[in-house]
N, C-alpha and C. Protein backbone atom coordinates (compact mmCIF):
# COMPACT_ATOMS: atom_id res chain seq x y z
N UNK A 1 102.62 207.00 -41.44
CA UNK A 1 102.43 205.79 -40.68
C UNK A 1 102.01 206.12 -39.24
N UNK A 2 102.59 206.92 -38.55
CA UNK A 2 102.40 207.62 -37.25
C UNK A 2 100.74 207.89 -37.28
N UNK A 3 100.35 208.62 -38.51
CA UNK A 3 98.90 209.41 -38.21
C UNK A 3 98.15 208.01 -38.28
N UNK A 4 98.29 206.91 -38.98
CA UNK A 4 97.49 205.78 -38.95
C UNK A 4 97.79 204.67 -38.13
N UNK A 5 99.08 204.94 -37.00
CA UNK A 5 98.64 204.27 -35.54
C UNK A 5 97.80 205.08 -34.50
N UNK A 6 97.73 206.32 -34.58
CA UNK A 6 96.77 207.17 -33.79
C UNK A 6 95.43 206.98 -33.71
N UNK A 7 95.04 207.03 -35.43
CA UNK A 7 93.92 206.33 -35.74
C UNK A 7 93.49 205.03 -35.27
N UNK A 8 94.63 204.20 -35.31
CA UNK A 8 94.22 203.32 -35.56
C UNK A 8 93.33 203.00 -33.55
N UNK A 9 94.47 203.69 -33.04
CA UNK A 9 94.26 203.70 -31.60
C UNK A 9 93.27 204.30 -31.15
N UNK A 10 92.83 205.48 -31.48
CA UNK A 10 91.34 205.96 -31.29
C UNK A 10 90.30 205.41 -31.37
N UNK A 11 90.39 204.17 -32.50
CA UNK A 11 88.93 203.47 -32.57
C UNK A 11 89.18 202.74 -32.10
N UNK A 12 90.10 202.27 -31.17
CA UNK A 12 90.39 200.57 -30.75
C UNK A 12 89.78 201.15 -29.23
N UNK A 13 89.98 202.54 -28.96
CA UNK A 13 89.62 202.79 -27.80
C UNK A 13 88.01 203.17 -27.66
N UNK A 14 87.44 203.93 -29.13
CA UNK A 14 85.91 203.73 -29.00
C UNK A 14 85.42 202.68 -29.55
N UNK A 15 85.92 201.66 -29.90
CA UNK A 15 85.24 200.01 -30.03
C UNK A 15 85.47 199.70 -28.56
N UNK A 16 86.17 199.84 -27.27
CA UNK A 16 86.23 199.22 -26.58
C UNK A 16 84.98 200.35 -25.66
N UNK A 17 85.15 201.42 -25.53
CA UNK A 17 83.43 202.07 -25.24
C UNK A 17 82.32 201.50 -25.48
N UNK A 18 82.40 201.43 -26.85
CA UNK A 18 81.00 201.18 -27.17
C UNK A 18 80.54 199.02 -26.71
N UNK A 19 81.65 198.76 -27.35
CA UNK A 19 81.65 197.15 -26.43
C UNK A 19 80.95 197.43 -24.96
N UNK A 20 82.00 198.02 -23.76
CA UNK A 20 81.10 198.27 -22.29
C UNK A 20 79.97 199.04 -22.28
N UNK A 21 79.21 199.45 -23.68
CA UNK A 21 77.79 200.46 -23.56
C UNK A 21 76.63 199.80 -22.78
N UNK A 22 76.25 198.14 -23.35
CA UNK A 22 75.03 197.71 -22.90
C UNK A 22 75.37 197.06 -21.17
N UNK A 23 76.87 197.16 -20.87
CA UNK A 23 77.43 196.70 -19.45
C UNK A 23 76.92 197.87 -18.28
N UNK A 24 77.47 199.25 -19.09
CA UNK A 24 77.42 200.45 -18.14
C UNK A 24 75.94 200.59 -17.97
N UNK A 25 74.73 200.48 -19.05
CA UNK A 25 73.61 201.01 -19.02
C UNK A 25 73.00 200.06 -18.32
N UNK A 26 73.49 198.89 -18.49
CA UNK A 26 72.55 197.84 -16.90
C UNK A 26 73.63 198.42 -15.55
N UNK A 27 74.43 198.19 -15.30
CA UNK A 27 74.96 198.36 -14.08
C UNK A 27 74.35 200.07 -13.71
N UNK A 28 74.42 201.45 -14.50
CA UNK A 28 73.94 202.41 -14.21
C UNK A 28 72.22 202.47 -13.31
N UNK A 29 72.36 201.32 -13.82
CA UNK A 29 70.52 200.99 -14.06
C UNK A 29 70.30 200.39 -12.49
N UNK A 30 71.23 200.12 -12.02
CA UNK A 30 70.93 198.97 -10.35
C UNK A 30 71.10 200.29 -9.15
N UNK A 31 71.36 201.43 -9.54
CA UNK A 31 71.33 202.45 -8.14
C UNK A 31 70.23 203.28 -8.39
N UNK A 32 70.00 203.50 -9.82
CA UNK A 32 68.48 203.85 -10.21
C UNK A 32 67.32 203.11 -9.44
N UNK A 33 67.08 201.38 -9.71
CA UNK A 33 66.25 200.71 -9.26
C UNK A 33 66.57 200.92 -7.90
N UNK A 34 67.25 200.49 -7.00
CA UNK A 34 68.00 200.42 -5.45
C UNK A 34 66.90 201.47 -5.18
N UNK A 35 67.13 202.63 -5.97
CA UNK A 35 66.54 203.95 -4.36
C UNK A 35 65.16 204.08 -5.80
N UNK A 36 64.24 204.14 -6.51
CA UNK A 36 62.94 203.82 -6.59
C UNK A 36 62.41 202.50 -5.82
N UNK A 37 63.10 201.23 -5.89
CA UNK A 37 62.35 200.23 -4.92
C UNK A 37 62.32 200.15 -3.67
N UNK A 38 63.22 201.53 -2.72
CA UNK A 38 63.21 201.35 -1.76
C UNK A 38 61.75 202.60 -1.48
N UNK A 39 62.31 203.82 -2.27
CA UNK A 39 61.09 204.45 -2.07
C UNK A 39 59.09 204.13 -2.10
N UNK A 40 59.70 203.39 -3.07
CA UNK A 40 58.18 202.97 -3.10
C UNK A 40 57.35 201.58 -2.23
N UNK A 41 59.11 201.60 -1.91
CA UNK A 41 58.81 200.09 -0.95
C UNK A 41 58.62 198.79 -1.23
N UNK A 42 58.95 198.68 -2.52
CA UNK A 42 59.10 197.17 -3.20
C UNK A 42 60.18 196.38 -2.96
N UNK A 43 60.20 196.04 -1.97
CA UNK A 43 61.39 194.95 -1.21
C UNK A 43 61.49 193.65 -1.89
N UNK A 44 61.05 193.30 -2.85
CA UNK A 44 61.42 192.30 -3.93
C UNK A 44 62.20 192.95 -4.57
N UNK A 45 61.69 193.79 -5.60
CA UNK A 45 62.71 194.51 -6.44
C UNK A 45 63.84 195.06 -6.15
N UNK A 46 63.56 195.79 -4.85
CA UNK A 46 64.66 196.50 -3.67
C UNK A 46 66.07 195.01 -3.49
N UNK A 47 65.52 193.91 -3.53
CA UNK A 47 66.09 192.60 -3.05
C UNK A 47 66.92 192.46 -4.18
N UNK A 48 66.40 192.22 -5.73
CA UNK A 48 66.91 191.98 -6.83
C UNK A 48 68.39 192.85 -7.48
N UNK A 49 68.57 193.89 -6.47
CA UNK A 49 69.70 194.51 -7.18
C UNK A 49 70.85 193.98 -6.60
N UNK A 50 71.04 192.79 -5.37
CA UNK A 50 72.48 192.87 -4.46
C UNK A 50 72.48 191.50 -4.85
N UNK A 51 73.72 191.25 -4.96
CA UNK A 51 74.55 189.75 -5.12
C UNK A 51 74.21 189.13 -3.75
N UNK A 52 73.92 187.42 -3.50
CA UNK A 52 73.70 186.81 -2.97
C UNK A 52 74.92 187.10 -1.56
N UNK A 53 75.89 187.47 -1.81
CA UNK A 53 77.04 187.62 -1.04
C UNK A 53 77.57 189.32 -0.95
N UNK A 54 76.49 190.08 -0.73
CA UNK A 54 76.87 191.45 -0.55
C UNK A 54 77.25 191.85 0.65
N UNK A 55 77.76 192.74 0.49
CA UNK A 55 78.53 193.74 1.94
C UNK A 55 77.94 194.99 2.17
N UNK A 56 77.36 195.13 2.61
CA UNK A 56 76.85 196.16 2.70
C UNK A 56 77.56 196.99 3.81
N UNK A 57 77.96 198.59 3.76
CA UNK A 57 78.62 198.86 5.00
C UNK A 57 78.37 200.15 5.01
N UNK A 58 78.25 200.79 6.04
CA UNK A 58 77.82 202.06 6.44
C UNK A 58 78.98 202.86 7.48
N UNK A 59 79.94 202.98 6.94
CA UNK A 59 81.24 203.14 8.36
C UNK A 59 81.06 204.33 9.68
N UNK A 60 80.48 204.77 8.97
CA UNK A 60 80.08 205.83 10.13
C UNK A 60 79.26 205.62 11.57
N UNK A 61 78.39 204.58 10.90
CA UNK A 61 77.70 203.76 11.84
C UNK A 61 77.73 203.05 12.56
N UNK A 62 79.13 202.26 12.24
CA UNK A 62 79.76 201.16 12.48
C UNK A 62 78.86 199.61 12.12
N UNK A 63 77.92 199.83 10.63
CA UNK A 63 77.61 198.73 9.92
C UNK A 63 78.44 198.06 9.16
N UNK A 64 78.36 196.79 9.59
CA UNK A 64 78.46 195.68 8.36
C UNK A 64 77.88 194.30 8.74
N UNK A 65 77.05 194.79 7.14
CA UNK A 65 76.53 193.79 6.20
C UNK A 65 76.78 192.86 5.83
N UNK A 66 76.73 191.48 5.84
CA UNK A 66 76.98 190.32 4.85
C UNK A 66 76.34 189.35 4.32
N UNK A 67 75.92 189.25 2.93
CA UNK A 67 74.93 188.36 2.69
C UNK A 67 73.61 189.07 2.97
N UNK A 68 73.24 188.58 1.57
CA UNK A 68 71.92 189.05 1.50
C UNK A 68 70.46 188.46 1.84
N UNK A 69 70.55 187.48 3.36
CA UNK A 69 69.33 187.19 4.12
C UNK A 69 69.62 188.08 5.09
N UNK A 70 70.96 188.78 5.24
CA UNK A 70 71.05 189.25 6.48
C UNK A 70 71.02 191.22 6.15
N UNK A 71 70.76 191.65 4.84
CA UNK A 71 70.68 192.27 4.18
C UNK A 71 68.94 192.49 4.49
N UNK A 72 68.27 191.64 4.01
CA UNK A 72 66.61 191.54 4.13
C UNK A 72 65.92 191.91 5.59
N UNK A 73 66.96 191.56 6.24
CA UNK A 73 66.62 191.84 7.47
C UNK A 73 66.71 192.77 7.93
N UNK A 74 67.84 193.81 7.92
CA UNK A 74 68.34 194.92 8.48
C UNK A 74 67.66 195.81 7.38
N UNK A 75 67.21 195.89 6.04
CA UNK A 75 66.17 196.47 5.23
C UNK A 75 65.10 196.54 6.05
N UNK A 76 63.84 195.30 6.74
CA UNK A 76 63.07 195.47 7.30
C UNK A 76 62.82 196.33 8.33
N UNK A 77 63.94 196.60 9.15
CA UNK A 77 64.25 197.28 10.40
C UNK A 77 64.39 198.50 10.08
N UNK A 78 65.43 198.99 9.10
CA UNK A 78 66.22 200.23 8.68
C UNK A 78 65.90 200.83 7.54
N UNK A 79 65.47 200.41 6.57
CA UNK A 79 64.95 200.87 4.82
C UNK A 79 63.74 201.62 4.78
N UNK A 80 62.70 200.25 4.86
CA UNK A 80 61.11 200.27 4.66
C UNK A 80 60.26 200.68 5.71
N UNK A 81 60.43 200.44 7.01
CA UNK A 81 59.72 201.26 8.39
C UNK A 81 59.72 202.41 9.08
N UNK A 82 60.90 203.07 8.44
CA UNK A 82 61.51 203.97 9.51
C UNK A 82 60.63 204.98 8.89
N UNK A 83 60.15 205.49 7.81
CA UNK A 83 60.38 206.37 6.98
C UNK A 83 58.61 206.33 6.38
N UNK A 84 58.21 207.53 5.90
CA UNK A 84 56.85 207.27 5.57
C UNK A 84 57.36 208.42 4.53
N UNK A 85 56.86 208.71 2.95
CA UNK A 85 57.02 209.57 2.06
C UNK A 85 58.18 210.13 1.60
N UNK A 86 58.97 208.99 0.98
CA UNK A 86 60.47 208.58 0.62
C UNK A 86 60.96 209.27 -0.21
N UNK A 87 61.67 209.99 -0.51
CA UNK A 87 62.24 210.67 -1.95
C UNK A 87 64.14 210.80 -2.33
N UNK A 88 64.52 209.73 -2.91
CA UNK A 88 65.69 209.49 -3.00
C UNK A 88 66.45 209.89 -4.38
N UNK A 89 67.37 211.18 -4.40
CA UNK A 89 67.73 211.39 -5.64
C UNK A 89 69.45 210.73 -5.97
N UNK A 90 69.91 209.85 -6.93
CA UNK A 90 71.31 209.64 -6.88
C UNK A 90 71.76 210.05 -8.27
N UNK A 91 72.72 210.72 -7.98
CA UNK A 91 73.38 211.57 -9.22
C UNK A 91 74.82 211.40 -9.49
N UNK A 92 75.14 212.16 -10.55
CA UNK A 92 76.74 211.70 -10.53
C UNK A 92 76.95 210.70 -11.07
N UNK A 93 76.31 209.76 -11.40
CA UNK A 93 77.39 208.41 -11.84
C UNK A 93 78.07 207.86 -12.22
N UNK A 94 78.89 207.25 -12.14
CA UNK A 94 80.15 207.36 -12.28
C UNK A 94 80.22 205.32 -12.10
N UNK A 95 80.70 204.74 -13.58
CA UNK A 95 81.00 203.62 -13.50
C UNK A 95 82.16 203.00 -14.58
N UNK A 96 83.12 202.23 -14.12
CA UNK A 96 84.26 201.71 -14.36
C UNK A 96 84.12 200.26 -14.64
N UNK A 97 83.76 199.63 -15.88
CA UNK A 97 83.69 198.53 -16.11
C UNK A 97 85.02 197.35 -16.69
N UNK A 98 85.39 196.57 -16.24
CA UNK A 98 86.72 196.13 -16.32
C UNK A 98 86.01 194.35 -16.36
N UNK A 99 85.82 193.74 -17.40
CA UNK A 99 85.45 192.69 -17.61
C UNK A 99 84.16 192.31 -16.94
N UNK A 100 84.22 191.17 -16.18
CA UNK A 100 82.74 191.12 -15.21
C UNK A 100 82.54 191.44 -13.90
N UNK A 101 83.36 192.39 -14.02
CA UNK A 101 83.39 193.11 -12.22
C UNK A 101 83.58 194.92 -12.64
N UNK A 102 83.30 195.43 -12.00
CA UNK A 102 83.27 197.14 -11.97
C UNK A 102 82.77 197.74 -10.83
N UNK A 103 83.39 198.82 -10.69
CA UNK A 103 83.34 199.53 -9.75
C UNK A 103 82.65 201.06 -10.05
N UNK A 104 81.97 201.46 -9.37
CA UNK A 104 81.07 202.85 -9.50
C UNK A 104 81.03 203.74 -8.08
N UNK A 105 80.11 204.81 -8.28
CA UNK A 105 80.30 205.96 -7.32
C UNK A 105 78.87 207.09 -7.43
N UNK A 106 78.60 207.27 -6.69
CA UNK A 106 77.38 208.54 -6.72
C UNK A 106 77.35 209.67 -5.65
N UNK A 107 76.28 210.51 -6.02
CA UNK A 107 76.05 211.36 -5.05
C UNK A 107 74.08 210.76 -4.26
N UNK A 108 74.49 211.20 -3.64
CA UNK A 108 72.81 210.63 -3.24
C UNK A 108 72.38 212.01 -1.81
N UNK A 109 71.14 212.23 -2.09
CA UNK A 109 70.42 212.75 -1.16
C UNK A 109 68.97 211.90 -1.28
N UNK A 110 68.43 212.27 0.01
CA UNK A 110 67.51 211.45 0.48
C UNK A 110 66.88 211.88 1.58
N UNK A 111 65.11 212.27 1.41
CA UNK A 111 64.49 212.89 2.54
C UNK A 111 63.56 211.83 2.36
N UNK A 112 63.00 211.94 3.67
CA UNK A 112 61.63 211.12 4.26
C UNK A 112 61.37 211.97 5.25
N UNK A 113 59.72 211.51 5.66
CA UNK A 113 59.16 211.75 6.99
C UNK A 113 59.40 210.42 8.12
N UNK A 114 60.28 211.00 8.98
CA UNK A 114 59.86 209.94 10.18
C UNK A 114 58.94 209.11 10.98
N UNK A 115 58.65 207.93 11.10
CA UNK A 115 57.71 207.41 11.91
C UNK A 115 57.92 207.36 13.34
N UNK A 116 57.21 207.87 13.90
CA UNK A 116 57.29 208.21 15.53
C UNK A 116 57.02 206.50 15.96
N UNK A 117 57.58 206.17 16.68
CA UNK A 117 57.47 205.05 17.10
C UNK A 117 56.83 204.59 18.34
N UNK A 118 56.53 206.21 19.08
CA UNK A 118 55.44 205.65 19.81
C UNK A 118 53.96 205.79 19.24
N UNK A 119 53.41 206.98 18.41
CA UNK A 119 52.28 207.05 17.76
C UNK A 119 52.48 206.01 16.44
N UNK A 120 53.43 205.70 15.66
CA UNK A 120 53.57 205.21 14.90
C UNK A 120 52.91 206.09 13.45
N UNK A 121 52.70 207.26 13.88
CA UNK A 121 52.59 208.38 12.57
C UNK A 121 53.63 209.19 11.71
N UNK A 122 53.77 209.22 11.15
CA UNK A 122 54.75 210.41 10.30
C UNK A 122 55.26 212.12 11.22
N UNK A 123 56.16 211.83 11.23
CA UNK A 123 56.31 213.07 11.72
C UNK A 123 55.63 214.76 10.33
N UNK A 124 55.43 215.84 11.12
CA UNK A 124 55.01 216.49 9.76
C UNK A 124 56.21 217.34 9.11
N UNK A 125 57.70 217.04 9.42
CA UNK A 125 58.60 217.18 8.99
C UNK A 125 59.78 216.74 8.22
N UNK A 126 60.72 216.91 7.33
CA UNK A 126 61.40 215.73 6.42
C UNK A 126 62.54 215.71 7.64
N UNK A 127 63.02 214.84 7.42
CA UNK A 127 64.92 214.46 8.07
C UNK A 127 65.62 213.99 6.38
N UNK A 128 66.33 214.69 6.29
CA UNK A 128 67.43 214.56 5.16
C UNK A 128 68.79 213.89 5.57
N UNK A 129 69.47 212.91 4.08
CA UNK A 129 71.06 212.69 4.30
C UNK A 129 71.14 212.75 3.14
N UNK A 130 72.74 213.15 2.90
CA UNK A 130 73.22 213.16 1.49
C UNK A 130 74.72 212.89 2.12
N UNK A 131 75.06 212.51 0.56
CA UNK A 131 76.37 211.78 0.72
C UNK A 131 76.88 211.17 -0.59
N UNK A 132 77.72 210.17 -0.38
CA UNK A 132 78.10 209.63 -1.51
C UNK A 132 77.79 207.90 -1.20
N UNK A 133 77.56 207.02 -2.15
CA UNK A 133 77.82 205.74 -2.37
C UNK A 133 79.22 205.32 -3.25
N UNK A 134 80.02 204.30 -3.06
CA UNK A 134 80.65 203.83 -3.82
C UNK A 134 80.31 202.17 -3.76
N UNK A 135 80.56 201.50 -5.12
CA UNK A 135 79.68 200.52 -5.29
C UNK A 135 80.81 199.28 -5.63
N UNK A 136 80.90 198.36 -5.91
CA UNK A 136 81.24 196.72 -6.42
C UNK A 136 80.21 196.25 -7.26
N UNK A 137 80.73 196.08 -8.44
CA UNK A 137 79.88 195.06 -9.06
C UNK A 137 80.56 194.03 -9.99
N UNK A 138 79.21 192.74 -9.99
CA UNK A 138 79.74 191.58 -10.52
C UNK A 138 78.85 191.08 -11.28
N UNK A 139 79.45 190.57 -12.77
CA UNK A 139 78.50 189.60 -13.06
C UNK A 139 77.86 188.16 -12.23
N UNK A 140 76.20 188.08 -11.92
CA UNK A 140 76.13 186.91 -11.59
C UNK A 140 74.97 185.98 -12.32
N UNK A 141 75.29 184.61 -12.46
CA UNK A 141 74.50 184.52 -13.58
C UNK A 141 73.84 185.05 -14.85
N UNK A 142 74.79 185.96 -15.18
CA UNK A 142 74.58 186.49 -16.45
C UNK A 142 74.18 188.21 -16.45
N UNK A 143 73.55 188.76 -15.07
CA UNK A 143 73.18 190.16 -14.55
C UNK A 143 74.03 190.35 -14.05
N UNK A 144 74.32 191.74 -14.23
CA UNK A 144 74.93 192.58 -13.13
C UNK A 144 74.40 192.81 -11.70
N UNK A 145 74.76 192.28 -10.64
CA UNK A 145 74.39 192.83 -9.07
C UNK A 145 75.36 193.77 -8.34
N UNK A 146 74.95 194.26 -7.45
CA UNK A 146 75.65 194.79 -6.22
C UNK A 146 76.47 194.12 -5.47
N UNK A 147 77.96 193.80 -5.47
CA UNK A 147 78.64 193.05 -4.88
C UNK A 147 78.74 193.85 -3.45
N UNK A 148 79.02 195.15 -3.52
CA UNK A 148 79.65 195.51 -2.32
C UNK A 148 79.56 197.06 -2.98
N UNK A 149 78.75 197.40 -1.47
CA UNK A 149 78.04 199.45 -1.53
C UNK A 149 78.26 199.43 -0.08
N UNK A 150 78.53 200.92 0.02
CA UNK A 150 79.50 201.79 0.91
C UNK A 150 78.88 202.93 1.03
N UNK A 151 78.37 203.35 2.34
CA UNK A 151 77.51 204.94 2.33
C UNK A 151 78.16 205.63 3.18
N UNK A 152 78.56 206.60 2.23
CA UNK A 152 79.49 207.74 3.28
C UNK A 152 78.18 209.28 3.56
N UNK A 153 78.16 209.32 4.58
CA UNK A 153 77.18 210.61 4.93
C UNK A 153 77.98 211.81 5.08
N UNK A 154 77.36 212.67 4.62
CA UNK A 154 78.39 214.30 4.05
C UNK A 154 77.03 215.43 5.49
N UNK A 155 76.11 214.58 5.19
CA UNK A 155 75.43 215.08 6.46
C UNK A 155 74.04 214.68 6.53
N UNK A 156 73.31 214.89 7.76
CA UNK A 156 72.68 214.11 7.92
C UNK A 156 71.75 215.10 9.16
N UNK A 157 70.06 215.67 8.93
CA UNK A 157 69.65 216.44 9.61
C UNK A 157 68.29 215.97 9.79
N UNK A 158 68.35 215.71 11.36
CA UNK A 158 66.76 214.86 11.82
C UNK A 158 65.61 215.90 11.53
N UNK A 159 64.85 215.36 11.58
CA UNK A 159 63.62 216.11 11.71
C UNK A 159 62.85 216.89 12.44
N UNK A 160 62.99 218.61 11.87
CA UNK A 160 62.44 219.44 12.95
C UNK A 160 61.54 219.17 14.15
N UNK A 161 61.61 219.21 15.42
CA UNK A 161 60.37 218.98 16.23
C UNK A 161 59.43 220.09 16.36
């Protein structure tokens, strides 16, 4: 009787895996899109991954984010201009799905060339950061978004002059 509650518990625990499979592979799927739409600079798509009511926060910086018109904005300034020849890798992932909310985690590095802001050219050198993200997510209207992402910098090296 013992060996067939074990059993019985093993599959109750990979029916409940495989149940969160098509949850994890969209939510895995929104830090993937996040850093290709920022690289390539598609600020629609870039737009489509954060909940209407995101937080965005950067503590080191002393950012915070709220809401995503005010999100669009600080993207315009900080994301898409700064940076000319984008290359963003995020690894690690790591996601915890618990009904219609979950929580996740990555590693991320990330080089670009700088735009000089008085020539307004590329610098001919990268500036790198890497670090970690930890994430919030929620079902909304039926998708998974970005409730609330968190960038911790592990380091962060400007661009040779």
């Amino acid at each position: 009787m013992k060996s067939l509650e074990g059993d019985v518990k093993g599959l109750e625990v990979k029916l409940d895996a495989l149940m969160k499979l098509p949850d994890r592979v969209e939510i895995e799927n929104l830090p993937k899109t996040m850093a290709w739409a920022m690289d390539s600079g598609d600020r629609e798509l870039w737009l489509s991954v954060w909940s209407d009511d995101i937080d965005y926060v950067v503590p080191q910086y002393g950012i915070e984010i709220h809401g995503k018109e005010a999100l669009k904005e600080f993207a315009e300034m900080a994301v898409f201009t700064l940076e000319e020849r984008k290359f963003t890798a995020i690894t690690n992932i790591m996601v915890d799905v618990q009904g219609d909310s979950a929580t996740g985690k990555d590693y991320f590095m990330h080089y670009g060339f700088p735009i000089d802001p008085e020539t307004g050219k590329a610098s001919e050198a990268r500036a790198l950061a890497e670090g970690q993200h930890f994430y919030e997510f929620g079902k909304r209207d039926g998708f998974w978004k970005i409730t609330k992402f968190e960038v911790f910098l592990t380091r962060r090296q400007e661009a040779a002059q």
